[in-house]
C-alpha atoms as a PDB file:
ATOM      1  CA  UNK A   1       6.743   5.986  18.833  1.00  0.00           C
ATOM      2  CA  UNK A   2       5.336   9.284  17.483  1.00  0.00           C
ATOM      3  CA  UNK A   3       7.863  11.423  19.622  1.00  0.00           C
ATOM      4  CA  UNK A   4       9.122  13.168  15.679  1.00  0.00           C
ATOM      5  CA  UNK A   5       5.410  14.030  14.932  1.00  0.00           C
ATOM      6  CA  UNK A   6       4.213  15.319  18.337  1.00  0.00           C
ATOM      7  CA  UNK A   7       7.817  17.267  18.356  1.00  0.00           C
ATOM      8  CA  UNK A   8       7.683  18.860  14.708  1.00  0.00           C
ATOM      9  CA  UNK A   9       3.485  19.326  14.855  1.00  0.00           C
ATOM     10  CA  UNK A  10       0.681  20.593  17.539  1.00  0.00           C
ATOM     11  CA  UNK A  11      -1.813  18.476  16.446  1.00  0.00           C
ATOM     12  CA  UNK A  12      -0.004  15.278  17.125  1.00  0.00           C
ATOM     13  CA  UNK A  13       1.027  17.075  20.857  1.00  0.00           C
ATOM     14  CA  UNK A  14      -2.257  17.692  21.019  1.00  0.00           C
ATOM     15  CA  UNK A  15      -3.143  14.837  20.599  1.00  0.00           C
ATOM     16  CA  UNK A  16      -0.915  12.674  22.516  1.00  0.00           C
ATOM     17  CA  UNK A  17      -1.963  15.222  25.307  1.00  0.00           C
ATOM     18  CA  UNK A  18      -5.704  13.905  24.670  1.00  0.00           C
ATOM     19  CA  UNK A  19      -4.559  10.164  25.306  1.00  0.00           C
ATOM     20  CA  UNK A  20      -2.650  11.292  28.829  1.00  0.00           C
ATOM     21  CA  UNK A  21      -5.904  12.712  30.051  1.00  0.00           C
ATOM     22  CA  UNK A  22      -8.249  10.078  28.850  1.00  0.00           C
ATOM     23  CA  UNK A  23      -5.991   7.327  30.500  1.00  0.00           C
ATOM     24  CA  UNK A  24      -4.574   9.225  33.446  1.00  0.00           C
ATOM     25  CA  UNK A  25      -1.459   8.678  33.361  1.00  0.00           C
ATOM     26  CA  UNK A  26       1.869   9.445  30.661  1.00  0.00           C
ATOM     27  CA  UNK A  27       1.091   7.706  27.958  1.00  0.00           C
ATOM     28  CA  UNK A  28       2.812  10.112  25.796  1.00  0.00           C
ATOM     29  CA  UNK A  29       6.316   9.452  27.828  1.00  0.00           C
ATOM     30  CA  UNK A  30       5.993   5.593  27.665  1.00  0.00           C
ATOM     31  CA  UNK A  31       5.769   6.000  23.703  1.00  0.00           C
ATOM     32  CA  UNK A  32       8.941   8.981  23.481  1.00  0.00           C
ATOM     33  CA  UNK A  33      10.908   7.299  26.204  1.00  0.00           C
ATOM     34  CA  UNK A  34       9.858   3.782  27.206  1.00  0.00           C
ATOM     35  CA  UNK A  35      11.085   1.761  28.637  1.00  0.00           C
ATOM     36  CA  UNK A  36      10.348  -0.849  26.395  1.00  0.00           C
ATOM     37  CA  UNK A  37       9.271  -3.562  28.391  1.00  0.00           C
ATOM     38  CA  UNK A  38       6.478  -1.843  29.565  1.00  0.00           C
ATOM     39  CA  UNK A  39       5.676  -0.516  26.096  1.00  0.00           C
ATOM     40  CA  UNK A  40       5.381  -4.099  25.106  1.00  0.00           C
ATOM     41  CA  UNK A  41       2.592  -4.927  27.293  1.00  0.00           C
ATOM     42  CA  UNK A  42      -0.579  -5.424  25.078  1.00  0.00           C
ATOM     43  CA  UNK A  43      -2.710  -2.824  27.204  1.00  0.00           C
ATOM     44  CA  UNK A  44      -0.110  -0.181  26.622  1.00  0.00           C
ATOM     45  CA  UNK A  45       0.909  -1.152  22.927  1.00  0.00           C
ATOM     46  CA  UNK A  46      -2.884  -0.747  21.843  1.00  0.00           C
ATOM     47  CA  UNK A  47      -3.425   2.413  23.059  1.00  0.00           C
ATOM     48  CA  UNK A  48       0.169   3.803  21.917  1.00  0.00           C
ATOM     49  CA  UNK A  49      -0.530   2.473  18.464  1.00  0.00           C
ATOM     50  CA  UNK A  50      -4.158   3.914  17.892  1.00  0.00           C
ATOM     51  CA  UNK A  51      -2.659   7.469  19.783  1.00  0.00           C
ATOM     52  CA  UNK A  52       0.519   7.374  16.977  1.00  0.00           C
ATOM     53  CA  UNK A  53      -1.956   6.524  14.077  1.00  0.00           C
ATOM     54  CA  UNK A  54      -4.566   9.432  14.654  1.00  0.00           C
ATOM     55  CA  UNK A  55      -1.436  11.817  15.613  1.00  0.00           C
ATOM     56  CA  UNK A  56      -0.479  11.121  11.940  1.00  0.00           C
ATOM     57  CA  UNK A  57      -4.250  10.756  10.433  1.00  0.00           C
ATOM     58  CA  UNK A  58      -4.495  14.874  12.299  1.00  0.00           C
ATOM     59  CA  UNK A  59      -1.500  15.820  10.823  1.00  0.00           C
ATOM     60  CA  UNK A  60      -2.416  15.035   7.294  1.00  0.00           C
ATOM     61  CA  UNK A  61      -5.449  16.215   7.556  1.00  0.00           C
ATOM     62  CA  UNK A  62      -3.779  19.955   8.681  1.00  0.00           C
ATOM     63  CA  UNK A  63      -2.201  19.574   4.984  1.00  0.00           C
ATOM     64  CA  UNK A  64      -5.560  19.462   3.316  1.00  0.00           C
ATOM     65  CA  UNK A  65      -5.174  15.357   2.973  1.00  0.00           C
ATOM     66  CA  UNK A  66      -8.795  13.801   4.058  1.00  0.00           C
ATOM     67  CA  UNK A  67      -9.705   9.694   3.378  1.00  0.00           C
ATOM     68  CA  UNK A  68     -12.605   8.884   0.968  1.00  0.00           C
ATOM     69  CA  UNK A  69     -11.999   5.333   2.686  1.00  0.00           C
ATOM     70  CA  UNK A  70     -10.759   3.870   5.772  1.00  0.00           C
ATOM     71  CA  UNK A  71      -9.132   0.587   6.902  1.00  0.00           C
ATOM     72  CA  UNK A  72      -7.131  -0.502   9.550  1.00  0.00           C
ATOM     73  CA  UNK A  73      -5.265  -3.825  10.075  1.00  0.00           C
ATOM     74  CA  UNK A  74      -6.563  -5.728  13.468  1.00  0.00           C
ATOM     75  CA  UNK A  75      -6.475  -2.441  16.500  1.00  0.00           C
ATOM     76  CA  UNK A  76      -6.110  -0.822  13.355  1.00  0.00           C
ATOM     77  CA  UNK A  77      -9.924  -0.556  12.660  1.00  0.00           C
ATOM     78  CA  UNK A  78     -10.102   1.124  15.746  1.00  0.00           C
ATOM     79  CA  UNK A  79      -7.510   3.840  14.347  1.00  0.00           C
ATOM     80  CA  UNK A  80      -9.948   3.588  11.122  1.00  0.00           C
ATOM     81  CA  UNK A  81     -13.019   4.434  12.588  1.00  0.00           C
ATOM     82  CA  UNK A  82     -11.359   7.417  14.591  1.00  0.00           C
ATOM     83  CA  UNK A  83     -10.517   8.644  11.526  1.00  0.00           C
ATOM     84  CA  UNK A  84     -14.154   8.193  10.214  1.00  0.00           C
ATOM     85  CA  UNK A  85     -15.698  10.147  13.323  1.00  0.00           C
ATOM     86  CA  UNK A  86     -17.083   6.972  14.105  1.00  0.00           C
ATOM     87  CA  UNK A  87     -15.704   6.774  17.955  1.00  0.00           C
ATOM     88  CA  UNK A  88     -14.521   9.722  19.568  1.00  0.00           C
ATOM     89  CA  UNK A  89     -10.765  10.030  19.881  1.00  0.00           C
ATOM     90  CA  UNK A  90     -10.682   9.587  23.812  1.00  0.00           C
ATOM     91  CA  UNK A  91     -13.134   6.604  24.393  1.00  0.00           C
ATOM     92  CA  UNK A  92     -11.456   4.913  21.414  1.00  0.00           C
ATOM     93  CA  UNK A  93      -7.984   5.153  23.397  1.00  0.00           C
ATOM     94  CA  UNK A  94      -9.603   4.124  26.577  1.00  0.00           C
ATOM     95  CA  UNK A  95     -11.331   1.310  25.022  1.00  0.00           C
ATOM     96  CA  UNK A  96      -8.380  -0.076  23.646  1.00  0.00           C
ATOM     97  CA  UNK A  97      -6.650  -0.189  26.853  1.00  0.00           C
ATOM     98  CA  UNK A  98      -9.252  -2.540  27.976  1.00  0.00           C
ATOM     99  CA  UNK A  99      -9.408  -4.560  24.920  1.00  0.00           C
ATOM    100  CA  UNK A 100      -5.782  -4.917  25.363  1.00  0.00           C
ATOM    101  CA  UNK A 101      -5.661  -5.455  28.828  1.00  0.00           C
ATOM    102  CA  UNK A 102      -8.757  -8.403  28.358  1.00  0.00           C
ATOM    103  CA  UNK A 103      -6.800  -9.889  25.540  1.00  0.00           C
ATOM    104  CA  UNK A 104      -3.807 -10.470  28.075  1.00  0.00           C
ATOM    105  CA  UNK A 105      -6.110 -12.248  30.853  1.00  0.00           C
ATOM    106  CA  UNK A 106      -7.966 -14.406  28.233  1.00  0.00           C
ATOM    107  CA  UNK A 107      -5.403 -16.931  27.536  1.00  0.00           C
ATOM    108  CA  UNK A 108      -2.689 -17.257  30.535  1.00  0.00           C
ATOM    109  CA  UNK A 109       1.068 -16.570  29.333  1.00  0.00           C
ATOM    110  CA  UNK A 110       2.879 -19.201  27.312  1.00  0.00           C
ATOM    111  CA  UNK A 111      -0.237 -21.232  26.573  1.00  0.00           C
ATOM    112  CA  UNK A 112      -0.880 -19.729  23.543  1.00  0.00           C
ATOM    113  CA  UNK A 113       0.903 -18.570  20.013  1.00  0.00           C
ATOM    114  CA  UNK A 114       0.947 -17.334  16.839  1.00  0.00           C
ATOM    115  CA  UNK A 115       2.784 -18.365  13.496  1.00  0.00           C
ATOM    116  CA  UNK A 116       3.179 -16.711  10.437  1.00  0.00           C
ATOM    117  CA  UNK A 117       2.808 -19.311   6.877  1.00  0.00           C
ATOM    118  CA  UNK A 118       4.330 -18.610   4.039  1.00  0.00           C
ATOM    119  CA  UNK A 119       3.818 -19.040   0.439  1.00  0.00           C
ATOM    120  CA  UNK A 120       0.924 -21.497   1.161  1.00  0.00           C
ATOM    121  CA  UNK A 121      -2.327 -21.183  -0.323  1.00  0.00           C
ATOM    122  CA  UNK A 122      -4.703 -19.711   2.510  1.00  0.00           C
ATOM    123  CA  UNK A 123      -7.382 -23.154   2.108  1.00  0.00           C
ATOM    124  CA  UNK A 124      -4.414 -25.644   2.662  1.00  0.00           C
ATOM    125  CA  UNK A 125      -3.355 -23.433   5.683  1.00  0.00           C
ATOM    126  CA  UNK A 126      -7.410 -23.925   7.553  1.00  0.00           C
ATOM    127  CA  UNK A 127      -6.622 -27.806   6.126  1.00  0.00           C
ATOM    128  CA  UNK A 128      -3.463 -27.653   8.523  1.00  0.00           C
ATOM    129  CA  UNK A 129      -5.297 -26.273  11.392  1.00  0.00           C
ATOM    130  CA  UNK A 130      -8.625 -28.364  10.999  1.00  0.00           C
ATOM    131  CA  UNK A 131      -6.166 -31.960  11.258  1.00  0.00           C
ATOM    132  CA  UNK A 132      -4.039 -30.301  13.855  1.00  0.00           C
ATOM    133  CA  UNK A 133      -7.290 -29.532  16.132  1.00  0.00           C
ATOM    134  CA  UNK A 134      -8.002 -32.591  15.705  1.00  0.00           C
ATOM    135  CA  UNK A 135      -4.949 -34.424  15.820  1.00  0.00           C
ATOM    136  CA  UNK A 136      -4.357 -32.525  19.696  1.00  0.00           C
ATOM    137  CA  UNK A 137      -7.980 -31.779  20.476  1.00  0.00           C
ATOM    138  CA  UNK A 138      -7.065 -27.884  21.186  1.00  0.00           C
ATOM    139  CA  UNK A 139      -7.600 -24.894  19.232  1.00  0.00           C
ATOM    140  CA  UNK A 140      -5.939 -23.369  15.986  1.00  0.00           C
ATOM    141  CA  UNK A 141      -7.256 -21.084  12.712  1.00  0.00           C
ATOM    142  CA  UNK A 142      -6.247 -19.150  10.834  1.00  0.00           C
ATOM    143  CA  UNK A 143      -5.944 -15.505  12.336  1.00  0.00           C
ATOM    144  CA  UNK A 144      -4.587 -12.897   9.365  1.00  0.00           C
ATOM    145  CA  UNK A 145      -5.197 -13.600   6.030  1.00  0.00           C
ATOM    146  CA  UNK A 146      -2.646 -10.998   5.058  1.00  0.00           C
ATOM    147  CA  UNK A 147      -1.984 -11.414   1.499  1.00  0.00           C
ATOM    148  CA  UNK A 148      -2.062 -14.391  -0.831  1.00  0.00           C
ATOM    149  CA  UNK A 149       1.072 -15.692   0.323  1.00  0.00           C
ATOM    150  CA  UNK A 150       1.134 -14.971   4.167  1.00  0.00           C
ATOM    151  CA  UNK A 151      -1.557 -16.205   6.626  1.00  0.00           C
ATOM    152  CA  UNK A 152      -1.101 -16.182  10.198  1.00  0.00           C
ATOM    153  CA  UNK A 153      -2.784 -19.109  12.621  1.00  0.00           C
ATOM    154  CA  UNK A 154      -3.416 -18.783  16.380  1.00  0.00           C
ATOM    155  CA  UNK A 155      -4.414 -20.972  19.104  1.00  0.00           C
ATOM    156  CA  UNK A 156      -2.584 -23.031  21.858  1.00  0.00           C
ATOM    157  CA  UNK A 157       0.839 -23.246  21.577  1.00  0.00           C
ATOM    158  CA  UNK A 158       0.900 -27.067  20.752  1.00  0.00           C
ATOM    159  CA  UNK A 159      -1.784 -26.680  18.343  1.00  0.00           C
ATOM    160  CA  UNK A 160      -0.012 -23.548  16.617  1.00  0.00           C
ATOM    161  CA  UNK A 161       3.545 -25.857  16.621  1.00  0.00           C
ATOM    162  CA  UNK A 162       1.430 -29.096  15.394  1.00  0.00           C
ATOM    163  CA  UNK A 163      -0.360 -26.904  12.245  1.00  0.00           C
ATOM    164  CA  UNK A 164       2.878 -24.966  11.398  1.00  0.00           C
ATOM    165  CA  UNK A 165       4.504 -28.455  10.969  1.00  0.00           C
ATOM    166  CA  UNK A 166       1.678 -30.040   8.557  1.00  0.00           C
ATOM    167  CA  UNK A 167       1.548 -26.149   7.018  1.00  0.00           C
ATOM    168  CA  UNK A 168       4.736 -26.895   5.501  1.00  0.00           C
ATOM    169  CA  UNK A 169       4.530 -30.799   4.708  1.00  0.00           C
ATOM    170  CA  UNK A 170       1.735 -29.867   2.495  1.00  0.00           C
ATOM    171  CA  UNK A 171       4.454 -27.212   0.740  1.00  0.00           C
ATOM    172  CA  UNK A 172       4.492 -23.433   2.469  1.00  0.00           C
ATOM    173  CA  UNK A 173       8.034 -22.469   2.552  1.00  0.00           C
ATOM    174  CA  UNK A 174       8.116 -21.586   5.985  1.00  0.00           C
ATOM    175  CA  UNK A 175       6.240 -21.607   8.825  1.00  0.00           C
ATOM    176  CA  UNK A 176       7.798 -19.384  11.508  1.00  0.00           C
ATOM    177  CA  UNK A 177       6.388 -18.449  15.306  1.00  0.00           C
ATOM    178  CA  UNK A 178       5.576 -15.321  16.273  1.00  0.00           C
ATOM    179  CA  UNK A 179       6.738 -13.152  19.518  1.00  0.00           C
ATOM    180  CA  UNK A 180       3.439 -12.635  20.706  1.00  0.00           C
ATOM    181  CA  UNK A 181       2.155 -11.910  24.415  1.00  0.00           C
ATOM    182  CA  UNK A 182      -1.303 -13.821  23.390  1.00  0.00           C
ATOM    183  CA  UNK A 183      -2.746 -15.675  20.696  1.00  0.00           C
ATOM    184  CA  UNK A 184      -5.099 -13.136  19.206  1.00  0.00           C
ATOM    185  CA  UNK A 185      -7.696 -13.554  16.445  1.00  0.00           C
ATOM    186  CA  UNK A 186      -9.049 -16.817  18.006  1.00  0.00           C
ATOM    187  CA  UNK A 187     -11.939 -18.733  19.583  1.00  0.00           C
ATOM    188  CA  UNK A 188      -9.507 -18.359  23.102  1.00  0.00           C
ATOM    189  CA  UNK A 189     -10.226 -15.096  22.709  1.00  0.00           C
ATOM    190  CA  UNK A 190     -13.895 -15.115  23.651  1.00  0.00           C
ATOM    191  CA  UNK A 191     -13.879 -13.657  27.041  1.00  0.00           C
ATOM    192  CA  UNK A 192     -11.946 -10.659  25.621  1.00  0.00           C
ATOM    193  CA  UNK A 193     -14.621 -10.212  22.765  1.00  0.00           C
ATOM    194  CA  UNK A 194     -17.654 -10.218  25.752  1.00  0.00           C
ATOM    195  CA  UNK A 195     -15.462  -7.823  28.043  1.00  0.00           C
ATOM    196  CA  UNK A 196     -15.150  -5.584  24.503  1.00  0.00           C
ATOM    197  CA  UNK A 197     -18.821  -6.164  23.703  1.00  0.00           C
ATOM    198  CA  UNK A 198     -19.344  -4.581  27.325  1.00  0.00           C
ATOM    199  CA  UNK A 199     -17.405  -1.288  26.859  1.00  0.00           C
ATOM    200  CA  UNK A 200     -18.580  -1.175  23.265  1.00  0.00           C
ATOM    201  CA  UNK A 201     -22.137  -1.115  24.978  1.00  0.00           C
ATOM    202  CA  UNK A 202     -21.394   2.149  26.754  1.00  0.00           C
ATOM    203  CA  UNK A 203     -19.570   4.093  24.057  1.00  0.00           C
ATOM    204  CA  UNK A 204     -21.753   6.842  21.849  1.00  0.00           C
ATOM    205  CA  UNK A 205     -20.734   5.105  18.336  1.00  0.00           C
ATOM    206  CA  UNK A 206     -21.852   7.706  15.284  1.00  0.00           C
ATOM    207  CA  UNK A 207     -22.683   6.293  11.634  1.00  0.00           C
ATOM    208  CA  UNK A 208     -19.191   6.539   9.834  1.00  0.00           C
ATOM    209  CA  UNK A 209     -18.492   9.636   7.576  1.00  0.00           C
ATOM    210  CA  UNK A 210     -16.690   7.629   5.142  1.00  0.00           C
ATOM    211  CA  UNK A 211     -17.183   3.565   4.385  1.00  0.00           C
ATOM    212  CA  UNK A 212     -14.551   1.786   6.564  1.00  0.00           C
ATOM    213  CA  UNK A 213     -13.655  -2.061   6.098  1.00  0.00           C
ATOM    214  CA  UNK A 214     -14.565  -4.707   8.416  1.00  0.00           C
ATOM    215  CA  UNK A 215     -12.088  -6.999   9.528  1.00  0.00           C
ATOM    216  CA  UNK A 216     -14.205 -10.013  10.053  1.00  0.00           C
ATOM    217  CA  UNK A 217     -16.081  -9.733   6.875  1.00  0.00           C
ATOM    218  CA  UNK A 218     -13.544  -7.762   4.895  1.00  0.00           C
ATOM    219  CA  UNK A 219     -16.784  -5.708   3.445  1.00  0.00           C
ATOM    220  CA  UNK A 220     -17.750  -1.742   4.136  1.00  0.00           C
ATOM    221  CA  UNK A 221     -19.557  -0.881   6.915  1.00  0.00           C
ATOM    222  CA  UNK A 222     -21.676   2.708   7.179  1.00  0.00           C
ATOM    223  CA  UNK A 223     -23.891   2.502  10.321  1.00  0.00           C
ATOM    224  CA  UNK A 224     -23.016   2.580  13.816  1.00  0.00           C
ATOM    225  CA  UNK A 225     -25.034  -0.683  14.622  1.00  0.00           C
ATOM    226  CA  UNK A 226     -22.542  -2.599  11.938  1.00  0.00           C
ATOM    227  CA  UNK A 227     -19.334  -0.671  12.664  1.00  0.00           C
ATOM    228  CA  UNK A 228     -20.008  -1.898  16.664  1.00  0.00           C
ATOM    229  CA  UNK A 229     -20.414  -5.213  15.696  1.00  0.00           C
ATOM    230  CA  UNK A 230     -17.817  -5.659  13.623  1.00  0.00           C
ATOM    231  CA  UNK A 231     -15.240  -4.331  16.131  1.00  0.00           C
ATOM    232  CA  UNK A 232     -17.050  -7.189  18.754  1.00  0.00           C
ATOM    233  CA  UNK A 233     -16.231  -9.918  16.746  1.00  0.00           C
ATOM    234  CA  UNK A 234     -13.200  -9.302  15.523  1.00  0.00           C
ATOM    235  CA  UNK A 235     -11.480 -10.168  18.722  1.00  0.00           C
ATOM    236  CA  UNK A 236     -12.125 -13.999  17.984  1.00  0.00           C
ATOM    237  CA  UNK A 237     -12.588 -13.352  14.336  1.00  0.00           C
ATOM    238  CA  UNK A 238      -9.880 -13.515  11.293  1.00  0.00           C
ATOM    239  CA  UNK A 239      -8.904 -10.497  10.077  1.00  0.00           C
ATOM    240  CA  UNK A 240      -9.507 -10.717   6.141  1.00  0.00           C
ATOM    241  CA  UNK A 241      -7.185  -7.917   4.862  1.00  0.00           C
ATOM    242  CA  UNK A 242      -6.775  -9.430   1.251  1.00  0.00           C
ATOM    243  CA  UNK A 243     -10.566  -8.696   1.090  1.00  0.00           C
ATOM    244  CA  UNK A 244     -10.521  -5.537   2.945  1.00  0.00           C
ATOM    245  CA  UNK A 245      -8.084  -3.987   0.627  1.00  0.00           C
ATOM    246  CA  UNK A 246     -10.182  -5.735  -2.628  1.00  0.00           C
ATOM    247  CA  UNK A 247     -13.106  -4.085  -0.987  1.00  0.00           C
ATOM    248  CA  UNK A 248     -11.923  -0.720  -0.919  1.00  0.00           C
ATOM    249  CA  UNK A 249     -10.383  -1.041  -4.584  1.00  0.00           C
ATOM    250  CA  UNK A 250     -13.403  -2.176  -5.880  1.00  0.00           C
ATOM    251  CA  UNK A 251     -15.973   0.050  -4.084  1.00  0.00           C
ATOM    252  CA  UNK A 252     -17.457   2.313  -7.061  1.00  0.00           C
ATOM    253  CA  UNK A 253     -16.481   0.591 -10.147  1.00  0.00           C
ATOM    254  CA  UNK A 254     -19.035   1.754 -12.839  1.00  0.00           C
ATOM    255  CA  UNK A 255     -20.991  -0.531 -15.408  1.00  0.00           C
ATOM    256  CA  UNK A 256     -18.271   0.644 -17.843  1.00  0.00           C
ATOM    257  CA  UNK A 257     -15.659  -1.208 -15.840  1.00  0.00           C
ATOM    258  CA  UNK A 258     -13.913   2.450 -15.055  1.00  0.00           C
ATOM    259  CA  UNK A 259     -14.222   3.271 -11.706  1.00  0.00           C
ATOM    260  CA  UNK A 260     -13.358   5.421  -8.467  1.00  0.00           C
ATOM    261  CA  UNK A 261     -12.241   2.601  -6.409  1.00  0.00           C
ATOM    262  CA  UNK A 262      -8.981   3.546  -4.126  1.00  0.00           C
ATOM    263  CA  UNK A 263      -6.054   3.033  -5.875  1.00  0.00           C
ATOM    264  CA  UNK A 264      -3.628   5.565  -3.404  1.00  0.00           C
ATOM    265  CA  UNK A 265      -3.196   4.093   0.060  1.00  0.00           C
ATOM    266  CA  UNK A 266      -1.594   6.486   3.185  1.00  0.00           C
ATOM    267  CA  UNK A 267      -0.874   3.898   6.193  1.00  0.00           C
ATOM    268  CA  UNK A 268      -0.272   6.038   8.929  1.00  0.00           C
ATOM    269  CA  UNK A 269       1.004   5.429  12.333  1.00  0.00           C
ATOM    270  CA  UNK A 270       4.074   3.359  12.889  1.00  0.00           C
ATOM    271  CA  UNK A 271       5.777   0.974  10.625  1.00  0.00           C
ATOM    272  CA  UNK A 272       5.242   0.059   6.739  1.00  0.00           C
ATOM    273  CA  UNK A 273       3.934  -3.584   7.234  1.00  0.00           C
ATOM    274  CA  UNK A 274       0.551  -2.548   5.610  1.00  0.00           C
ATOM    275  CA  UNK A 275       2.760  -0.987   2.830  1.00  0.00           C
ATOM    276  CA  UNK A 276       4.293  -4.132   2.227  1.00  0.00           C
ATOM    277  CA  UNK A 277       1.252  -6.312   2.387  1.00  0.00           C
ATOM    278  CA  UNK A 278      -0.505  -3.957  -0.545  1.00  0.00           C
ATOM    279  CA  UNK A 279       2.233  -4.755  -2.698  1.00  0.00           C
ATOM    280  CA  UNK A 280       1.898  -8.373  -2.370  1.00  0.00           C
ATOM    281  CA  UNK A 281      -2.375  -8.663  -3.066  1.00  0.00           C
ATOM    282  CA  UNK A 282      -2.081  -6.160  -5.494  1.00  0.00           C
ATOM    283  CA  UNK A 283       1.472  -4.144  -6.778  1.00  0.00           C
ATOM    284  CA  UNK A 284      -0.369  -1.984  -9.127  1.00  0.00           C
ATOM    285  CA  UNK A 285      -1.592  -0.229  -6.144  1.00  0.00           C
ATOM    286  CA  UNK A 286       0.623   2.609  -4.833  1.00  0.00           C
ATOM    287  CA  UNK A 287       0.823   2.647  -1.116  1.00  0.00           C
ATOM    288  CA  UNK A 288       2.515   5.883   0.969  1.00  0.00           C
ATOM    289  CA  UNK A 289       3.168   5.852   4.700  1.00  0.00           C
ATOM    290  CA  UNK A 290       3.567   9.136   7.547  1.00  0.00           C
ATOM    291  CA  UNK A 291       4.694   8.007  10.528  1.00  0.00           C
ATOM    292  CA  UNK A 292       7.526  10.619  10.971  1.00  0.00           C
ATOM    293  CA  UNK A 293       8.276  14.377   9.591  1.00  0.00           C
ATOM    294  CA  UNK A 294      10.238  12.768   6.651  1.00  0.00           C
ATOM    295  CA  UNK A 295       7.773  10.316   5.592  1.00  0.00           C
ATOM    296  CA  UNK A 296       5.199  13.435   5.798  1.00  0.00           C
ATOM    297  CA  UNK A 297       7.496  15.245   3.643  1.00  0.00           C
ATOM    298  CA  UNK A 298       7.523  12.628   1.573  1.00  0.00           C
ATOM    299  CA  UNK A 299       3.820  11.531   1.217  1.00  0.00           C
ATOM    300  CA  UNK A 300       3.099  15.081   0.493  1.00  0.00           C
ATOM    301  CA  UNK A 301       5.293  15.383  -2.152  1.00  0.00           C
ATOM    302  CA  UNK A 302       3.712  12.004  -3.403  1.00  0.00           C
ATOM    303  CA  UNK A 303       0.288  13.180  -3.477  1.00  0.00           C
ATOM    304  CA  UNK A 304       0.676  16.657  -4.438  1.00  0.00           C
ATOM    305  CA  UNK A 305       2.414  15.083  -7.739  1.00  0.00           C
ATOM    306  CA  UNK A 306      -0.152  12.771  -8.206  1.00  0.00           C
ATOM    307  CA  UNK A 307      -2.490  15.891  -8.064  1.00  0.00           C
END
């Protein structure tokens, strides 16, 4: 994860070199050379993620490419407010650690899980979970609403299981379990969200530069005060990434109906998945990645066209 950036650019070096100091210890070497097992481990993957996303974010920047917005998928609003000078690069990546690492603790393993639904519309999926909370008397909700056709639900495992099966009596065309250390984006998440509040408490957060989406609200925040408390509650809160996305497409649209609203979207740091979500809530929307040299290469060429 990363390794081609931080190999090919100094900034992303750099900046995995920021994260091994901040944590004290090799972060950097867990995400070039693994081994994967410990990679997995939520306190490790949150940190490597964010570290990988503002490698990338720096390295675009070096090419003259700034955000006018900023979102980020779950940890990914951490990576978002980096970007937006919210939340200084090295308490960000030690915060995450812990948010990680209190995430893991909150719900012991194998007593909790996630499920993806799909092709269900998102109100029949929070009918599935309200009957199957109360069918088992344990918790369930939805967790991602990720697009119009996919909406993940969390909770204990038997309540996860018990909605997935009433998910697709009432029609989704599949409802399929997620490999998951924890189930995240859930009320069982609430002594992760206080421990988070806690560190939150102690970090210097700045007003954001540039608007970045909230999670739990799917809106723009612009003050410190909001972008803190929307990172608090997202822990046990859904992440609303349909809205997100409709908030940042819609943000300046004039009386005249023509607007400035994002319509180019870079997702940087490992993967495509956000790629692949914009397509779904809206295809007219073009959607680039970098998390590698090539896809650099390519996202420049992209953009530079588009100039």
């Amino acid at each position: 994860m990363g390794r081609d950036l931080a190999e090919h650019f100094p900034i992303a070096k750099q900046t995995f070199a920021e994260a091994d100091e901040a944590l004290g210890f090799a972060l950097s070497r867990l995400c070039f050379d693994g081994p994967e097992e410990d990679l997995k481990l939520t306190e490790n993957t949150q940190p490597a993620i964010l570290t990988a996303s503002v490698a990338a974010a720096r390295v675009l920047a070096e090419h003259g490419i700034h955000p006018a917005l900023a979102a980020g998928h779950s940890l990914g609003e951490w990576s978002a407010h980096v970007a937006a000078g919210t939340l200084n690069f090295k308490d960000a990546v030690r915060a995450v650690k812990a948010r990680g690492g209190a995430m893991q603790l909150a719900v012991p393993a194998g007593q909790g899980g996630m499920a993806a639904v799909l092709a269900l519309d998102p109100a029949l999926v929070a009918e599935a979970c309200a009957e199957a909370a109360a069918e088992t008397g344990l918790t369930v909700q939805a967790a991602n609403l990720n697009s119009p056709g996919q909406t993940v639900i969390s909770g204990a495992l038997a309540a996860v299981e018990k909605a997935s099966a009433i998910c697709k009596a009432k029609g989704a065309r599949r409802a399929v379990m997620l490999p998951v250390s924890a189930p995240f984006h859930c009320a069982l998440m609430q002594p992760a969200q206080e421990e988070v509040a806690r560190v939150l408490a102690r970090l210097t957060i700045n007003n954001p530069r540039i608007p970045v989406a909230a999670n739990v609200t799917g809106s723009l925040v612009t003050t410190a005060d909001a972008a803190r408390d929307a990172l608090v509650r997202q822990v046990t809160g859904a992440v609303r990434w349909v809205e997100c996305v409709q908030s940042l497409e819609g943000l300046s649209l004039s009386a005249e109906g023509q607007g400035v609203g994002a319509d180019v979207f870079v997702e940087v740091g490992p993967g495509k998945v956000l790629c692949g979500l914009l397509r779904q809530i809206d295809p007219a929307l073009r959607s680039l990645n970098v998390e590698d040299a090539a896809s650099l290469d390519n996202t420049l060429a992209e953009l530079n066209g588009a100039a």
